[in-house]
Protein backbone atom coordinates (compact mmCIF):
# COMPACT_ATOMS: atom_id res chain seq x y z
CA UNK A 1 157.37 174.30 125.87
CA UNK A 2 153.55 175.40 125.80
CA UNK A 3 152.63 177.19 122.39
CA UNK A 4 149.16 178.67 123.18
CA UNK A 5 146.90 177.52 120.63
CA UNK A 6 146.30 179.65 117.02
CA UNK A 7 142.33 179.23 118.05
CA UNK A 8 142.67 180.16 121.49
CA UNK A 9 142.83 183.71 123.34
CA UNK A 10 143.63 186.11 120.68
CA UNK A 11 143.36 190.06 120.16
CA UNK A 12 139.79 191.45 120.09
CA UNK A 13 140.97 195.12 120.04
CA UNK A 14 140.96 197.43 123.25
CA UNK A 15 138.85 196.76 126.01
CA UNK A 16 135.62 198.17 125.39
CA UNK A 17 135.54 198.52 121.64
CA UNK A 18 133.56 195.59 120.27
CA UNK A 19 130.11 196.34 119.92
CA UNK A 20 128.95 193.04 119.95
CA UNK A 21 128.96 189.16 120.05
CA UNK A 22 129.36 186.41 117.26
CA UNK A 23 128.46 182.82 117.86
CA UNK A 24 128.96 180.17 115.60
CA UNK A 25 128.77 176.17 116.54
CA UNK A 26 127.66 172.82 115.39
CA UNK A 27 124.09 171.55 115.77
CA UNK A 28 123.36 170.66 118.46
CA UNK A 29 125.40 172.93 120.50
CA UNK A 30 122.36 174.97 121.33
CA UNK A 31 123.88 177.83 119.46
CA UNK A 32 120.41 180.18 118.85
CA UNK A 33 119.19 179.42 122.17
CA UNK A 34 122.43 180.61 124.14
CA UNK A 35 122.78 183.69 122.04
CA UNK A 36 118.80 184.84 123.20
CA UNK A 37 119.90 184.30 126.93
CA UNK A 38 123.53 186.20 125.77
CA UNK A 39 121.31 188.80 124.19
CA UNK A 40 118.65 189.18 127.30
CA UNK A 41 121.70 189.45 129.90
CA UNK A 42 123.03 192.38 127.97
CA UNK A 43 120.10 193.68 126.62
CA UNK A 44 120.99 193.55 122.96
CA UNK A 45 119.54 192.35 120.07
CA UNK A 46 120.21 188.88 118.91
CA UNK A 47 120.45 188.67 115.15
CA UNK A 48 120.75 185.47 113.13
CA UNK A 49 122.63 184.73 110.51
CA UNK A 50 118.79 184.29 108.28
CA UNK A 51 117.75 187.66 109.09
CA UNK A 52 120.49 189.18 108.43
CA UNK A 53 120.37 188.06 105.08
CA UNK A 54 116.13 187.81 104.94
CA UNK A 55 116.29 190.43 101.64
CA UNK A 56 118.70 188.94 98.97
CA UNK A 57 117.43 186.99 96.64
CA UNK A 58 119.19 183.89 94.50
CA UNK A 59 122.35 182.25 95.95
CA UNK A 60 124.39 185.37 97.41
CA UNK A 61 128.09 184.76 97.13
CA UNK A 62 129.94 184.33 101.17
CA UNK A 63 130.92 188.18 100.35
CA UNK A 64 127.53 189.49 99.33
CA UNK A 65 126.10 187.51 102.49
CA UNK A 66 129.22 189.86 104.99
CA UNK A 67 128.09 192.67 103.20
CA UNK A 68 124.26 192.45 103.88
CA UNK A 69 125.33 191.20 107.35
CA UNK A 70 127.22 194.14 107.98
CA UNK A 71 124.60 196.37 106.97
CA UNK A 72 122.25 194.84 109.39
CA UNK A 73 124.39 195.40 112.02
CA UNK A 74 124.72 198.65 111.79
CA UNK A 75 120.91 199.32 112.24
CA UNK A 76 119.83 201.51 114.88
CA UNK A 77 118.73 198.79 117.09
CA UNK A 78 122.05 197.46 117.33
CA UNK A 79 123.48 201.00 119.03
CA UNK A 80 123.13 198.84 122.42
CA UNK A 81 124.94 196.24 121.30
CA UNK A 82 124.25 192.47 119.10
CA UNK A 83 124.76 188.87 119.71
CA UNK A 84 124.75 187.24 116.25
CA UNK A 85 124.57 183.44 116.13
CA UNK A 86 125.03 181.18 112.50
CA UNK A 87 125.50 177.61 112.07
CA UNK A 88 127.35 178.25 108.88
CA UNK A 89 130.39 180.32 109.60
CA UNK A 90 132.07 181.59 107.00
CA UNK A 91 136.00 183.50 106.67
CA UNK A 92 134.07 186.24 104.81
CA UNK A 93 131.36 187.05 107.56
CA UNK A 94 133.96 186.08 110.19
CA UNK A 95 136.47 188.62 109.21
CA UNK A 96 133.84 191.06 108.73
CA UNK A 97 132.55 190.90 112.25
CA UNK A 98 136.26 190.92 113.76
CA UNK A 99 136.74 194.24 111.57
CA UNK A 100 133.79 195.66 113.49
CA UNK A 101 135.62 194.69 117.15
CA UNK A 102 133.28 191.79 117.75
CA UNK A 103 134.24 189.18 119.98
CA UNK A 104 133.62 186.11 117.99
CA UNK A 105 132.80 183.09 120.01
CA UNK A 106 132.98 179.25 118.49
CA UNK A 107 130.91 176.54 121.20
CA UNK A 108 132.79 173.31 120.90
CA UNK A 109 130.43 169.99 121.15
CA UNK A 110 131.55 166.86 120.22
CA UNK A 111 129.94 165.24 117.09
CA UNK A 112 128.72 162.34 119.72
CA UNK A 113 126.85 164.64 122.25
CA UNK A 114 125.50 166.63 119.24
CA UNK A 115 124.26 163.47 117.77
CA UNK A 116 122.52 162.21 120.92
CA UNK A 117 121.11 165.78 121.45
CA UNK A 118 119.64 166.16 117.98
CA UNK A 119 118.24 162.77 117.49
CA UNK A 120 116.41 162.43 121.35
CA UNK A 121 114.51 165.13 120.86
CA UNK A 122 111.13 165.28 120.11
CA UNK A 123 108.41 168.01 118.95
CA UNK A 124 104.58 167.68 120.14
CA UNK A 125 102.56 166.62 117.05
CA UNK A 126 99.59 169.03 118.53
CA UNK A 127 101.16 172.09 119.97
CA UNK A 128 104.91 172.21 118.36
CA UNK A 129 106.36 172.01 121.82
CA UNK A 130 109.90 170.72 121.92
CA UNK A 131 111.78 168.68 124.70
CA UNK A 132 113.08 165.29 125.47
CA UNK A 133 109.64 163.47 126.10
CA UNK A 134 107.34 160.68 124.76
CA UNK A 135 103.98 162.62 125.74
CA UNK A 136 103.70 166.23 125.74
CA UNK A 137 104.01 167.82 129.06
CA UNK A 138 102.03 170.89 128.26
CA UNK A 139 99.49 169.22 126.55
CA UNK A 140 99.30 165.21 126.47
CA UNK A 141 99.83 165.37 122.61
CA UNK A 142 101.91 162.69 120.79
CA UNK A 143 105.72 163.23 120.64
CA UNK A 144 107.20 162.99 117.14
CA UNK A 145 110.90 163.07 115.80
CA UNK A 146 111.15 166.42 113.51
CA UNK A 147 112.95 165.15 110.05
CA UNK A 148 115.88 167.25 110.74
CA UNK A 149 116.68 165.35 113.80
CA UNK A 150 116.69 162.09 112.21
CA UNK A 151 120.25 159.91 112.40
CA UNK A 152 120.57 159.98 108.47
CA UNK A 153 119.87 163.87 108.30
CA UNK A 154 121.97 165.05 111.99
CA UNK A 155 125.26 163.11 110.09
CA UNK A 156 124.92 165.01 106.94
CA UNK A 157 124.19 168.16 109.03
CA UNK A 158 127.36 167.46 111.02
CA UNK A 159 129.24 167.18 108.33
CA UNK A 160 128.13 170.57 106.31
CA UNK A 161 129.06 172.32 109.43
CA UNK A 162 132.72 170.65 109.74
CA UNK A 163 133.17 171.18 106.10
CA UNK A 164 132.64 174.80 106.44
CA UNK A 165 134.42 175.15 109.54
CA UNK A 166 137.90 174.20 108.26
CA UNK A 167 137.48 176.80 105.72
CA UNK A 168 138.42 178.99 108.53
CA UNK A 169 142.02 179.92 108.60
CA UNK A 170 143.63 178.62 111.32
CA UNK A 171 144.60 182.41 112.96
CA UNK A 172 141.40 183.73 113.01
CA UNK A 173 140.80 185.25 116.59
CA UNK A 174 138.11 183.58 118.73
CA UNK A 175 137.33 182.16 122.12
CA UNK A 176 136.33 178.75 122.01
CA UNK A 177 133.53 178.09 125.27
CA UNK A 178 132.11 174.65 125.97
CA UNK A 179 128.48 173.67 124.83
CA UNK A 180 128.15 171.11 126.90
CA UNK A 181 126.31 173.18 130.06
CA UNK A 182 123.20 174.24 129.38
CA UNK A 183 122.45 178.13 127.50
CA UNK A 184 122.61 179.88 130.61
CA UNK A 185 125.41 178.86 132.21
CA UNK A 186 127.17 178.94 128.82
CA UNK A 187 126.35 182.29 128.30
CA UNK A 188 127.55 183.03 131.72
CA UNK A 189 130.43 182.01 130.86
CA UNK A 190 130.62 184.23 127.43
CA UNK A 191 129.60 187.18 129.01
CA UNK A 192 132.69 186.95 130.74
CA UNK A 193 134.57 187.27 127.26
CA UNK A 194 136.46 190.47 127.15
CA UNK A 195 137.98 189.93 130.39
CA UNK A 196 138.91 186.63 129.74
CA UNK A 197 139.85 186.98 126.28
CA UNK A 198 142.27 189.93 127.06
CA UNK A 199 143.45 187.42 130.54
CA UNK A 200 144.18 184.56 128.87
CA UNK A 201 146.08 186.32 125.66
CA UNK A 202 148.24 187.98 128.08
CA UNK A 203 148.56 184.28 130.29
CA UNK A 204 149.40 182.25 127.19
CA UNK A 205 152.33 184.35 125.99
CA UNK A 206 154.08 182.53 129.72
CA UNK A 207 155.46 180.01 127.88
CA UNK A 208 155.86 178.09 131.37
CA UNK A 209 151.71 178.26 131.83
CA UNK A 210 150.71 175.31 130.49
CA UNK A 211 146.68 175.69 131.17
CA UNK A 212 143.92 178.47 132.31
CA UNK A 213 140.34 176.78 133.77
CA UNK A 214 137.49 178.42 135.20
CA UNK A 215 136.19 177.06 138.72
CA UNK A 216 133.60 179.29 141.10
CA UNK A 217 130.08 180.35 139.95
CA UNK A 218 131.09 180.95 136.36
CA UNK A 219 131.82 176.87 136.14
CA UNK A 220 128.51 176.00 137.60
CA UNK A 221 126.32 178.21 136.04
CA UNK A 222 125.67 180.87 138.61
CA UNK A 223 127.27 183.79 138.04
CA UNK A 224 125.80 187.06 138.68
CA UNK A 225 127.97 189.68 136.82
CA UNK A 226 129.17 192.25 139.23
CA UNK A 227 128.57 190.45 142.33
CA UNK A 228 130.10 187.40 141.56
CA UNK A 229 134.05 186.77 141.37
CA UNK A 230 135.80 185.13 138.61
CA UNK A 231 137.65 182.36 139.81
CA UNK A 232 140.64 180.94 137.55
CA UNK A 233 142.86 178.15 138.32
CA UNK A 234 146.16 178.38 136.25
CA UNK A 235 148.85 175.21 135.81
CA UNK A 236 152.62 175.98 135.68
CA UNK A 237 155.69 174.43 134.90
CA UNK A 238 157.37 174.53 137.50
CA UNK A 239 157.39 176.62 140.85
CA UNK A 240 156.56 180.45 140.78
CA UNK A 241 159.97 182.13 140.87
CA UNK A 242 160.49 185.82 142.13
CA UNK A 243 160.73 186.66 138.51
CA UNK A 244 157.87 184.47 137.36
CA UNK A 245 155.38 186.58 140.08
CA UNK A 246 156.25 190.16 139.66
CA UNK A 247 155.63 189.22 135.72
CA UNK A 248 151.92 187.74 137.03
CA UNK A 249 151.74 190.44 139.35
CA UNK A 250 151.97 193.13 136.44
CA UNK A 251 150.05 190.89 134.23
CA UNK A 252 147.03 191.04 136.92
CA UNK A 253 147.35 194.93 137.31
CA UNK A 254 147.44 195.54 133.82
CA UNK A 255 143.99 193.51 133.35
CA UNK A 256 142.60 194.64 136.96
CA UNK A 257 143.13 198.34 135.39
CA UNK A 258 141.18 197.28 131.65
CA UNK A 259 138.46 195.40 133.37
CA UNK A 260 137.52 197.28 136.65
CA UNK A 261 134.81 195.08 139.01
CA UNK A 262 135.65 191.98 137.04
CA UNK A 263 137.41 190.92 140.32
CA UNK A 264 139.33 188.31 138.40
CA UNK A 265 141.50 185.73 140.62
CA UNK A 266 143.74 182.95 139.85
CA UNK A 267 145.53 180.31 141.77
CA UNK A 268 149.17 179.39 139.87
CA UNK A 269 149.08 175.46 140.62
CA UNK A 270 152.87 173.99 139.90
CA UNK A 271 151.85 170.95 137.89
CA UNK A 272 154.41 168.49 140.12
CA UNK A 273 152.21 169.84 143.26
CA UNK A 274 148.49 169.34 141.61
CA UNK A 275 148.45 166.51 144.14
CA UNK A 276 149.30 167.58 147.35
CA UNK A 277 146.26 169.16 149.13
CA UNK A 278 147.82 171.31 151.94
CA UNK A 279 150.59 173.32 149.69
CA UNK A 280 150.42 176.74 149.51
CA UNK A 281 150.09 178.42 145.96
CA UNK A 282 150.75 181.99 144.83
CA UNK A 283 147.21 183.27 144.34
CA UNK A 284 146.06 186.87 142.96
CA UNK A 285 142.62 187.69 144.29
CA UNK A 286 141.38 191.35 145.11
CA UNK A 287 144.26 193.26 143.73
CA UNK A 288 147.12 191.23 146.06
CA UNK A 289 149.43 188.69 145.68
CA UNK A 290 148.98 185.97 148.29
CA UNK A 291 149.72 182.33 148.87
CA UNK A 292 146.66 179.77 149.45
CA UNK A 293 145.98 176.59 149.37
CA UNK A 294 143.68 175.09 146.30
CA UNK A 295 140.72 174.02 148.25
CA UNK A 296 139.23 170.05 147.62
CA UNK A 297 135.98 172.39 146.87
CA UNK A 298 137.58 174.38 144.32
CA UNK A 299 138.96 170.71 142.98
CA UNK A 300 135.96 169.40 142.92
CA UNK A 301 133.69 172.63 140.87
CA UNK A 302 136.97 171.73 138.27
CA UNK A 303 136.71 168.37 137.39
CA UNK A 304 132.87 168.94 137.96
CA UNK A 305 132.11 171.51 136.51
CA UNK A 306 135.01 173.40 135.31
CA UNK A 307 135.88 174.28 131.41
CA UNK A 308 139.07 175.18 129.69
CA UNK A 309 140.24 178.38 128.69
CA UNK A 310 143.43 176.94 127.18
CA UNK A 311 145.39 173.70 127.82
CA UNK A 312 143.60 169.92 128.28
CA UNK A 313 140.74 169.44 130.04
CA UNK A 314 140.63 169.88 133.63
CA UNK A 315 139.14 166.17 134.01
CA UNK A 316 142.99 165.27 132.35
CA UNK A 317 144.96 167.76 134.75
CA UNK A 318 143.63 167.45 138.25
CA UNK A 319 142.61 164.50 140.57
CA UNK A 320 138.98 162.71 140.09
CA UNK A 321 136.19 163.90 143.48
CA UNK A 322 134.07 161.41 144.76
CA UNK A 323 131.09 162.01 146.50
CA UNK A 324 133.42 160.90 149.55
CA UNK A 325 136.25 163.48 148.75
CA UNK A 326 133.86 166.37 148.59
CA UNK A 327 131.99 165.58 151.96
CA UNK A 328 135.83 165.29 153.48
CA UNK A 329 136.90 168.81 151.78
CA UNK A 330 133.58 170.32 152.85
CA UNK A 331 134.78 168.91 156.75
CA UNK A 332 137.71 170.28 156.14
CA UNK A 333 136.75 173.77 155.46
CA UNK A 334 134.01 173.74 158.28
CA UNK A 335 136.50 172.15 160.72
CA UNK A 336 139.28 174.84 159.55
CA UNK A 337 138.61 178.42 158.47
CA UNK A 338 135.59 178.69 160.09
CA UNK A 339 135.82 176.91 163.06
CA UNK A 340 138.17 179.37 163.73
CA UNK A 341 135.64 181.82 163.05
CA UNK A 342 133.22 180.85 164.83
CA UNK A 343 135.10 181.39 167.98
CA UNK A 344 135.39 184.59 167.17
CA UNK A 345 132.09 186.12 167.19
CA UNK A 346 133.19 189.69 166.75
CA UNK A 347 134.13 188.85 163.19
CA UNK A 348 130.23 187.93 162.52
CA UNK A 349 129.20 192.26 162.56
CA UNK A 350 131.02 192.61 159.06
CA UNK A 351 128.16 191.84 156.58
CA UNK A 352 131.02 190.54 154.06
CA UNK A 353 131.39 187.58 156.71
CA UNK A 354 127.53 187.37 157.48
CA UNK A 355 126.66 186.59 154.21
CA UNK A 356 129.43 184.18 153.35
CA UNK A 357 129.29 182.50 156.57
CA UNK A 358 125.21 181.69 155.88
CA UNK A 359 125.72 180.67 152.39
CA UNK A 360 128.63 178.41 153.21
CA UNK A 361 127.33 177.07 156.01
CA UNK A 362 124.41 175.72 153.78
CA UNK A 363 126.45 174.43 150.80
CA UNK A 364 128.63 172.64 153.74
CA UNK A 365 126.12 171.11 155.03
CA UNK A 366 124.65 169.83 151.76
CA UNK A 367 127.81 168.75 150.49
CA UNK A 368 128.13 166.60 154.16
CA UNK A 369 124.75 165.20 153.29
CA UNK A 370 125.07 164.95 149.64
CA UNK A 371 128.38 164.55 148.53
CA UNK A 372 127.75 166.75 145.98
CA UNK A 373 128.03 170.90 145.25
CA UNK A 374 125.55 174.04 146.10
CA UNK A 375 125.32 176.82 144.16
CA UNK A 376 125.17 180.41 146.20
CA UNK A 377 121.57 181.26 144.99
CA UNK A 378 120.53 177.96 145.83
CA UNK A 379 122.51 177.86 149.13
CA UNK A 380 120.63 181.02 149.58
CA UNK A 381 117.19 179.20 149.58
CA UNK A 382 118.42 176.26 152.33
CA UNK A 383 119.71 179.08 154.54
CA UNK A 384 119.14 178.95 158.40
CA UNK A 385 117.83 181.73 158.31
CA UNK A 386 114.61 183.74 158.94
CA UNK A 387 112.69 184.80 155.78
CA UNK A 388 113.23 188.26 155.65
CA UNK A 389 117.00 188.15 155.94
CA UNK A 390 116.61 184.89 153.30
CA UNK A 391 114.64 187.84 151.13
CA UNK A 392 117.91 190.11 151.96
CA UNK A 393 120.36 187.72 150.88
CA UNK A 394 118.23 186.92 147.41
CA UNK A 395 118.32 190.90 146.64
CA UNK A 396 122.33 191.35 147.37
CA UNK A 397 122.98 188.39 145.49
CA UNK A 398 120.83 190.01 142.80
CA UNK A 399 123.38 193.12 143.35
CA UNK A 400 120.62 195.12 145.23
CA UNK A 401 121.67 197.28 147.39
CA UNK A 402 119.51 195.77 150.27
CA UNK A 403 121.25 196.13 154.26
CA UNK A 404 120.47 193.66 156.91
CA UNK A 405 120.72 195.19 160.61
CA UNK A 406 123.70 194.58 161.95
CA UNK A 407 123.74 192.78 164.81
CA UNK A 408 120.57 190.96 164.16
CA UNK A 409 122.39 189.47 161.46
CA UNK A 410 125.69 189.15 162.95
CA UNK A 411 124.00 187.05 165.94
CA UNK A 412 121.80 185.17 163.60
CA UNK A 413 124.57 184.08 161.27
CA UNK A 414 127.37 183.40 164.35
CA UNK A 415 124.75 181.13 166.03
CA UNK A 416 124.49 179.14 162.22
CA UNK A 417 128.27 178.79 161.96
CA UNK A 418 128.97 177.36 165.79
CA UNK A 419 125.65 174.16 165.00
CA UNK A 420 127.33 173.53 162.05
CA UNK A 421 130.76 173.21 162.96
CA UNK A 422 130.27 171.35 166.02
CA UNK A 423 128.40 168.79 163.54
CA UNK A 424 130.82 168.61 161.24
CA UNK A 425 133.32 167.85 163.78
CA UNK A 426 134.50 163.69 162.82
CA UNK A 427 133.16 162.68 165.93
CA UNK A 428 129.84 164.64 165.87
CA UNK A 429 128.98 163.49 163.07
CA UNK A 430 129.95 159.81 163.40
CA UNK A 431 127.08 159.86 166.28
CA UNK A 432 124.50 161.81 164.24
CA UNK A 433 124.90 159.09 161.75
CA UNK A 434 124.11 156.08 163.90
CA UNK A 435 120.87 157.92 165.63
């Protein structure tokens, strides 16, 4: 049976109490850089593991080093909250932080990708600028390979870091998050922590759920807290029993209740079914219990884009998307749900449905075009739509407050959905594509 990982979800303390952030990873895992966007989000101070320790003098033992550490962190400008980062973690300053209630964070980045990060980049000889370039965009200067970054030098660095790393006993409580994205949508996905940390502890005590991945905006790097769901996709052993779903069911409310406008979903995909495309899963989403299919979108943001909370990979668990397979799930989802819609124009005066129908009108039709996935915000920005209700749809996705008129809107948005519908239809858009 599944054993949830020792390294995986564990306790942080109640929801609420940490006061801060701890981020530790290899180089090359972009480890200082996602811990300033961490620390802009939430408007904290980001602290690093040298200026915590900027006053001691000599070669400070690993508890003299927790000690200063948690002096600093108890500063005055940490009362809103800290994001520390370190690339040499340590079971002293580790179990120093978790006896403060931070969530401790460790971004996983294979020695390979590291290697190829580190050693591509360059630094402008004139102005210090780094980046992956031979001439320097900002100023034409001459691109040079910093010392650190050199093969010899990355290995050796690599190797520190994994030394020190299995120092760390194997219980110690932190969320491991993929480095592979880029900062922001890595600390998107951290942000996220206490919700998911408390989710998937409670999740991986099912001993019949065998894996917990994140899909939606938080897998492709546009997630706006508090406007933005949290979409989890969940693989079971085995079909969802009466029993099996009032224990989800309580699971949900118990983490609803701790985490209020985390809007957390999850689809519960029986791994004999991950296949079959039209099957109806048991689904939490808005504080019900419901059965829905897992759409060839959602598929397709997982083996994209998705990450792991615990379990293998979602590239190993679900079915490869071509470019192909996502234009035919985007056809499928214009030519279904709102098709049926669309011939229902009354539908078009909730702004809920206005909104939604624009944006997914816009990824649809990229993804018919493209074969690849939209974003919301940047759906947003390829709406048909006129500018000011474009402007409207930037602010609420922004979690402004901002309302549209009604009916404007309604008509505007209605008119969208019927064009791009009757394009999508098989037929349609065989002819389009011979003009």
């Amino acid at each position: 049976m599944h054993q949830p990982p020792a390294t995986g979800f564990a306790p942080f303390g109640p929801p609420g109490a940490a006061t801060g952030f701890a981020l530790f990873g290899p180089p090359g895992a972009a480890t200082a850089e996602t811990a300033d966007v961490l620390a802009s989000r939430r408007g904290s101070v980001c602290v690093s593991a040298r200026e915590a320790t900027r006053f001691m003098t000599g070669t400070p033992s690993e508890e003299q080093m927790a000690g200063a550490l948690t002096r600093r962190l108890h500063e005055p400008d940490t009362a809103a909250g800290f994001v520390y980062w370190t690339e040499s973690p340590s079971p002293p300053v580790l179990g120093a932080l978790l006896a403060m209630g931070c969530h401790v964070v460790e971004l996983i980045l294979d020695d390979a990708t590291a290697t190829d990060r580190l050693t591509s980049s360059r630094m402008c000889r004139a102005c210090g600028r780094p980046g992956r370039f031979e001439v320097c965009p900002g100023c034409g200067g001459e691109a040079i390979r910093r010392p650190d970054d050199s093969p010899e030098t990355v290995a050796r660095r690599l190797s520190d870091y994994h030394r020190r790393r299995a120092l760390i006993p194997a219980g110690t409580p932190r969320l491991r998050v993929d480095a592979i994205p880029p900062p922001g949508q890595v600390a998107a996905a951290i942000s996220e922590v206490p919700a998911l940390a408390e989710f998937g502890r409670l999740l991986a005590r099912l001993d019949w759920v065998t894996g917990l991945y994140v899909a939606g905006s938080l897998a492709t790097g546009d997630y706006r807290p508090g406007v933005s769901d949290l979409d989890l996709v969940a693989a079971v052993d085995g079909p969802v029993t009466d029993a099996r779903d009032a224990a989800l069911t309580a699971l949900h409310r118990q983490v609803d209740a701790a985490f209020g406008g985390t809007n957390l979903g999850c689809v519960y995909v029986d791994v004999e079914r991950l296949t079959a495309v039209d099957v109806r899963h048991p689904t939490w989403t808005h504080g019900l219990s419901v059965r829905r299919v897992l759409s060839g979108i959602t598929r397709a943001e997982l083996v994209r884009h998705g990450f792991t909370v615990f379990g293998r990979p979602p590239r190993e668990v679900f079915p490869p998307m071509s470019d192909d397979a996502v234009r035919a799930a985007a056809r499928d989802e214009l030519t279904g749900y709102w098709a049926w819609a669309a011939r229902r124009p009354w539908l078009w005066c909730d702004p809920v449905i206005a909104d939604l129908g624009l944006t997914s009108m816009a990824r649809g039709r990229h993804a018919l075009r493209t074969g690849t996935l939209l974003t919301k915000s940047a759906a947003i920005e390829q709406a048909a739509a006129p500018p000011w209700l474009i402007a409207h749809l930037r602010a609420r996705r922004r979690g402004s407050p901002v309302v549209s008129p009604r009916w404007r809107t309604a008509l505007i948005t209605w008119r969208d959905a019927r064009r791009t519908v009757r394009e999508a239809q098989p037929s349609v858009a065989s002819s389009l594509g011979r003009e």
